[in-house]
Protein backbone atom coordinates (compact mmCIF):
# COMPACT_ATOMS: atom_id res chain seq x y z
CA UNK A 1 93.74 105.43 117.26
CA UNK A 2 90.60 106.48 116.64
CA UNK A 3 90.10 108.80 120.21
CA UNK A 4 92.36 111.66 118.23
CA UNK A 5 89.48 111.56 115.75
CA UNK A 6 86.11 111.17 117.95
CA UNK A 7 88.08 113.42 120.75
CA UNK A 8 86.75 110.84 123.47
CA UNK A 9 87.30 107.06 124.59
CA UNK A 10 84.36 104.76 125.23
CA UNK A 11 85.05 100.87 125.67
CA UNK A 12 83.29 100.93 122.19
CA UNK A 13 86.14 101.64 120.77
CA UNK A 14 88.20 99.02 122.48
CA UNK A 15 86.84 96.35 120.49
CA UNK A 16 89.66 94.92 118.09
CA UNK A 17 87.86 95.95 114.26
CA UNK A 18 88.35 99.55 115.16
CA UNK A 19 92.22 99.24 114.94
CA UNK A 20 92.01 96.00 112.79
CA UNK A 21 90.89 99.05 110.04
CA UNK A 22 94.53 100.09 109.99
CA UNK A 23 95.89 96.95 109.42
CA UNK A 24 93.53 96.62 106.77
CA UNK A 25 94.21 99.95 104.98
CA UNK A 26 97.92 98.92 105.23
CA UNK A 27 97.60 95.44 103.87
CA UNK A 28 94.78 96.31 100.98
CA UNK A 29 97.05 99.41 99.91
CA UNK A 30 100.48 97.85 100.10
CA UNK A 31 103.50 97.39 102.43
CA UNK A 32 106.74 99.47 102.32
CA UNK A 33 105.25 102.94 100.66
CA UNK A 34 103.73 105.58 101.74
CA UNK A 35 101.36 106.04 99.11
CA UNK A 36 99.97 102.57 99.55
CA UNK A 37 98.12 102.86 102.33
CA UNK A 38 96.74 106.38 101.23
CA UNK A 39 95.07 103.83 98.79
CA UNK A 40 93.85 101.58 100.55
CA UNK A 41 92.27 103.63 103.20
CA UNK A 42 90.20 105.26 99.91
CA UNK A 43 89.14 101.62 98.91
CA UNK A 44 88.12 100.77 102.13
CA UNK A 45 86.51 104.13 102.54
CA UNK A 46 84.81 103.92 99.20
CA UNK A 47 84.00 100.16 99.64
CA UNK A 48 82.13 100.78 102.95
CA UNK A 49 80.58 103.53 101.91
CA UNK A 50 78.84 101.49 98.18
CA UNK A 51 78.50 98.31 99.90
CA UNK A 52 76.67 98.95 102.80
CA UNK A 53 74.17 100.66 100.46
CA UNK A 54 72.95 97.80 98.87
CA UNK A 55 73.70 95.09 101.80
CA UNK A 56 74.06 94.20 105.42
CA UNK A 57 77.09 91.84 104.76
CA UNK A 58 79.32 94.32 103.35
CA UNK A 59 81.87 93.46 105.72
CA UNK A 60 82.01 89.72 103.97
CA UNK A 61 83.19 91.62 100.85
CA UNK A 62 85.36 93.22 102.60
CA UNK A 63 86.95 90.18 104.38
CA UNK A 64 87.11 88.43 100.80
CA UNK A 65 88.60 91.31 99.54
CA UNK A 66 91.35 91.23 101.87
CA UNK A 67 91.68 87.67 101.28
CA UNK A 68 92.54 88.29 97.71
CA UNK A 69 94.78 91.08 98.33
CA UNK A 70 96.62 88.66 100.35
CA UNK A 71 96.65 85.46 98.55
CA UNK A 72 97.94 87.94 95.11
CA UNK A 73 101.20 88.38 97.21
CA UNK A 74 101.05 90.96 99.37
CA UNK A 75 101.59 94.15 97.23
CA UNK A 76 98.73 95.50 97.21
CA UNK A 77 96.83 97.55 95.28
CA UNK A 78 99.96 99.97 94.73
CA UNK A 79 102.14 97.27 94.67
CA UNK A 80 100.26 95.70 91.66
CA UNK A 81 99.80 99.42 89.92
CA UNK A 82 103.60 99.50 89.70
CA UNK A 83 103.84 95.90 88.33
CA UNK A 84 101.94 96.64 85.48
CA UNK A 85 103.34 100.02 85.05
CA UNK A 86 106.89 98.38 84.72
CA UNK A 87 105.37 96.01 82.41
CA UNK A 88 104.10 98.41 79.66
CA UNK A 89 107.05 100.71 80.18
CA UNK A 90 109.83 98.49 80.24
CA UNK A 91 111.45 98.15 76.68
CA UNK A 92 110.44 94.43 75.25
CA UNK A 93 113.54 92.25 73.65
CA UNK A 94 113.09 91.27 70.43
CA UNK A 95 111.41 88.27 70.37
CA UNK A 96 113.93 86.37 67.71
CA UNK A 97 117.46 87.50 68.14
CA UNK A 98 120.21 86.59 65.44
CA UNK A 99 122.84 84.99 67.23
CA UNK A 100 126.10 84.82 65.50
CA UNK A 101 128.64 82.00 65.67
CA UNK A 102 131.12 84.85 67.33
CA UNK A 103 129.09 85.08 70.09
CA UNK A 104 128.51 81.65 71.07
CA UNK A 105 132.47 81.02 71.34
């Protein structure tokens, strides 16, 4: 994947993080849209970018990261943007509703 972008293959690229970063922009993003991982490779992007700026074990954040994004069901960031989205925007029910003895028979 990445020999499009460099314009030449070494074996350095053959090692399994280089095209482990997709899966990772796919799964930190979210599944199923396209805007998702357009997310998630900015995180990832932006994460690398801070992190490794202020430590050599960025990638540990990273991996924990991932973790998370995992363990909070698989959404993803987008996924979870449209979850609360849906939840401000959605019109509540009123919290006590008068029930009348028509309806209940």
């Amino acid at each position: 994947i990445a020999a499009q972008h460099t314009l030449y293959i070494s074996p350095e690229l053959l090692i399994w993080t280089v095209s482990g970063e997709v899966l990772l922009v796919v799964i930190l993003g979210g599944i199923g849209t396209l805007v998702g991982p357009v997310i998630g490779a900015i995180i990832l992007i932006m994460m690398k970018h801070e992190l490794s700026n202020y430590t050599d074990y960025w990638h540990m954040i990273v991996g924990v990261v991932l973790i998370l994004a995992v363990l909070a069901g698989g959404r993803g960031v987008y996924g979870q943007i449209e979850v609360w989205l849906e939840a401000f925007f959605k019109p509540k029910a009123p919290k006590n509703p008068k029930v009348k003895e028509q309806d209940l028979a």
